[in-house]
N, C-alpha and C. Protein backbone atom coordinates (compact mmCIF):
# COMPACT_ATOMS: atom_id res chain seq x y z
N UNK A 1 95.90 112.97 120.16
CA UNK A 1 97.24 112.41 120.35
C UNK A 1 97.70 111.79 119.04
N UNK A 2 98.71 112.24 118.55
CA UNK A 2 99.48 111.68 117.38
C UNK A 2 100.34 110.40 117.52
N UNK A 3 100.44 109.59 116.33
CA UNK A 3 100.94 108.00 116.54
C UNK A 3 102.21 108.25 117.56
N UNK A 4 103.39 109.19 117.33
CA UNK A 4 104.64 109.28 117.95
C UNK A 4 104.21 109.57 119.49
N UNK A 5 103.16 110.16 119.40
CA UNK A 5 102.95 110.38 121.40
C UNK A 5 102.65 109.28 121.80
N UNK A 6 101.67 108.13 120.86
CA UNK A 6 101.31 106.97 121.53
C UNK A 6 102.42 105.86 121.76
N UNK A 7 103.71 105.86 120.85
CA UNK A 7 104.48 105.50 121.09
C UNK A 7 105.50 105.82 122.20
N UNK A 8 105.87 106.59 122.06
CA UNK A 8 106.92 106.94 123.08
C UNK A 8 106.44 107.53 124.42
N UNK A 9 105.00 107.13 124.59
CA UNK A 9 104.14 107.60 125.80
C UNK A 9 104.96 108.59 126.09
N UNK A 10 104.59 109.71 125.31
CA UNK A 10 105.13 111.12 125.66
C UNK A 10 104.11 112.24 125.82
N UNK A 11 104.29 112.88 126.94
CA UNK A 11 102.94 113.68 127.71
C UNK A 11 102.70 114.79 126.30
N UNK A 12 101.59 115.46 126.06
CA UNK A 12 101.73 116.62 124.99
C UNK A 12 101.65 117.91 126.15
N UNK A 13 102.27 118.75 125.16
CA UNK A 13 102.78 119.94 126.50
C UNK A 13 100.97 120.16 126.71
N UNK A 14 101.05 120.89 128.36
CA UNK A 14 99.76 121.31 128.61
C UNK A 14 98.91 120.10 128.92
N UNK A 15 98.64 118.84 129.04
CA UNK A 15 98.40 117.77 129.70
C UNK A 15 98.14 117.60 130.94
N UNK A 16 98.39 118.22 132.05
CA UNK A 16 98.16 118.56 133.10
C UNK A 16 96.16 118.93 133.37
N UNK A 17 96.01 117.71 134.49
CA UNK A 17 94.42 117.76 134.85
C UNK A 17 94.51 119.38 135.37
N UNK A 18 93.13 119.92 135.07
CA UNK A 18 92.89 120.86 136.09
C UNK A 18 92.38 120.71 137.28
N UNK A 19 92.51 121.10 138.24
CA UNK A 19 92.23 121.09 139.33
C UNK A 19 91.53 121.95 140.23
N UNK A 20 90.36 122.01 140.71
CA UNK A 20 89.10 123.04 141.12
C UNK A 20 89.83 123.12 142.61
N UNK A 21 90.08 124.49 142.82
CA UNK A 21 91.24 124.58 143.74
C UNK A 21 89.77 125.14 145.10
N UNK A 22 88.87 125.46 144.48
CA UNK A 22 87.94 126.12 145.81
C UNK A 22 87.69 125.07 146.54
N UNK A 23 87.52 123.71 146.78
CA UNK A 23 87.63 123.26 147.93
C UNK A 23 88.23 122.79 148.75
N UNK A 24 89.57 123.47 148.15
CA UNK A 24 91.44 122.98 148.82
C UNK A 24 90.87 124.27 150.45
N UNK A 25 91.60 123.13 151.39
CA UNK A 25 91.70 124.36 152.43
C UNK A 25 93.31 125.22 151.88
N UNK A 26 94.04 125.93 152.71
CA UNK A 26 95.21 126.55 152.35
C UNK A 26 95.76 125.53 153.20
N UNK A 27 96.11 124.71 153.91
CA UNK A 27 96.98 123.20 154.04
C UNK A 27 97.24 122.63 152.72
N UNK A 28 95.91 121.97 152.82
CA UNK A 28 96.13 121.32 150.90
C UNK A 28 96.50 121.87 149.82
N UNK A 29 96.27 123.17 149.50
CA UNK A 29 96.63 123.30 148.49
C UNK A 29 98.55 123.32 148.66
N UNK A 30 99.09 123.89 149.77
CA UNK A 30 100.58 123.62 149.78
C UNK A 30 101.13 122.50 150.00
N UNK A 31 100.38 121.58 150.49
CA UNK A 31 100.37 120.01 149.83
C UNK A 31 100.32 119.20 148.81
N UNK A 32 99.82 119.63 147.63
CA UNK A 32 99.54 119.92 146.62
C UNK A 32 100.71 120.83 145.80
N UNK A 33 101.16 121.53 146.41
CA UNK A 33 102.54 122.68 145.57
C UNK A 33 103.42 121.77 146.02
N UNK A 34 103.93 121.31 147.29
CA UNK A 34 104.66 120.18 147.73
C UNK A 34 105.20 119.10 147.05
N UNK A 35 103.81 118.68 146.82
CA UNK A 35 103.77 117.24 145.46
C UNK A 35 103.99 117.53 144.50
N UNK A 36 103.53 119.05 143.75
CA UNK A 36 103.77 119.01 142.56
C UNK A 36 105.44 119.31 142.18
N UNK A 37 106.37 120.44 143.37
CA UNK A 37 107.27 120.51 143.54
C UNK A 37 108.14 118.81 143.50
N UNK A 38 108.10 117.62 143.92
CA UNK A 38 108.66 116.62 144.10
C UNK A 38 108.72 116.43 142.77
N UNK A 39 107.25 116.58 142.04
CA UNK A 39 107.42 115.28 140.98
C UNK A 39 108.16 116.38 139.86
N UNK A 40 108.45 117.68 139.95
CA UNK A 40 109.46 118.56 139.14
C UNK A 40 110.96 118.02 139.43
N UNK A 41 111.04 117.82 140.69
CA UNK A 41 112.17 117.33 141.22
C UNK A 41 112.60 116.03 140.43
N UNK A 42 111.94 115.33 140.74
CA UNK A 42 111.78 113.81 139.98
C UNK A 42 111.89 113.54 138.73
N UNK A 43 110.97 114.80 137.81
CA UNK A 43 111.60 114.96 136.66
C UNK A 43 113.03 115.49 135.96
N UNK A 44 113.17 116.37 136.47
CA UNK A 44 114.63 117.21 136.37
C UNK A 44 115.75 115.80 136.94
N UNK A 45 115.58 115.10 137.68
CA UNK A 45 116.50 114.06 137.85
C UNK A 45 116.67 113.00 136.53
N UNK A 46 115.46 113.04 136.59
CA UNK A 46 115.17 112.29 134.90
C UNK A 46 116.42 112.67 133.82
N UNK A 47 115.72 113.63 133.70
CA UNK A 47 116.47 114.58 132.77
C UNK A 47 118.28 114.28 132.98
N UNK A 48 118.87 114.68 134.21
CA UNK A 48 119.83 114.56 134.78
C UNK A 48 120.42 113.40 133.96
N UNK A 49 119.70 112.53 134.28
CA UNK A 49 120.51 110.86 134.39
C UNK A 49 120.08 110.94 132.68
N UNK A 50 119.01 111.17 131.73
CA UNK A 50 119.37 110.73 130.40
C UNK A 50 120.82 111.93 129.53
N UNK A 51 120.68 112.90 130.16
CA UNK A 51 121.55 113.92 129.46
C UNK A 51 123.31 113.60 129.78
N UNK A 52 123.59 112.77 130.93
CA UNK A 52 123.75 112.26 131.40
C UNK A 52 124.60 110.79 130.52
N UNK A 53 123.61 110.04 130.26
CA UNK A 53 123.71 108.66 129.40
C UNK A 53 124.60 109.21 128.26
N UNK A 54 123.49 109.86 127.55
CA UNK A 54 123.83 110.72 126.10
C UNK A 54 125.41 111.08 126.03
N UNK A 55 126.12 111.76 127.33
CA UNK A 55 127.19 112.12 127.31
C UNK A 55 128.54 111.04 127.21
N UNK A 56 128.36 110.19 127.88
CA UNK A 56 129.01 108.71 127.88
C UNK A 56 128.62 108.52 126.81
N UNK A 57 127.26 108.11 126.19
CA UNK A 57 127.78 107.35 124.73
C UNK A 57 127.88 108.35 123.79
N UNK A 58 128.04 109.69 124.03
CA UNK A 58 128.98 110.41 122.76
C UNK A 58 130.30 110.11 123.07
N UNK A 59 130.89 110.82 124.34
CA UNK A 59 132.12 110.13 124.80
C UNK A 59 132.15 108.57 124.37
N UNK A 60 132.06 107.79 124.10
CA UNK A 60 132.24 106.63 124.11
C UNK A 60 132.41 106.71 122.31
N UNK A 61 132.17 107.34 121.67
CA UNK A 61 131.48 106.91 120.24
C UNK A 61 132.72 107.82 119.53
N UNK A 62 132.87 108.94 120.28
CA UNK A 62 133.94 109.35 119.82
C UNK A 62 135.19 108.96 119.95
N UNK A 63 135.83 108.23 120.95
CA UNK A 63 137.42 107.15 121.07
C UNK A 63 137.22 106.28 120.19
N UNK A 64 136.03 105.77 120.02
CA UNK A 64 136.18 104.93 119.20
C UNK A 64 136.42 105.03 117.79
N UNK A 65 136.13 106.23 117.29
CA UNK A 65 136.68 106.45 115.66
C UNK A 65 137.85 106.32 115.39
């Protein structure tokens, strides 16, 4: 991990635990796609709301010149 990842606690791509899927029954593991589906969700909202910010304070930065 490089100083800028430790700063901005920013994941490095590929970070993701592996996970030994042979003792998932087929319940869990779509429990598991479920969860991982949410927290995509969760991220992409992320995303949403900073791209989002960014737009207001360009809008904002630009009236003001």
């Amino acid at each position: 991990m490089d100083d800028e990842e430790k700063l901005t606690n920013r994941p490095s791509s590929g970070n993701l635990p592996r996970v030994d899927f042979a003792s998932f029954s087929v319940g869990a593991l779509r429990d598991y796609i479920a969860a991982l589906h949410a927290e995509i969700a969760r991220a992409e909202a992320a995303i949403g709301q900073k791209e989002a910010a960014r737009g207001h304070a360009n809008s904002f930065f630009r009236q003001s010149s």
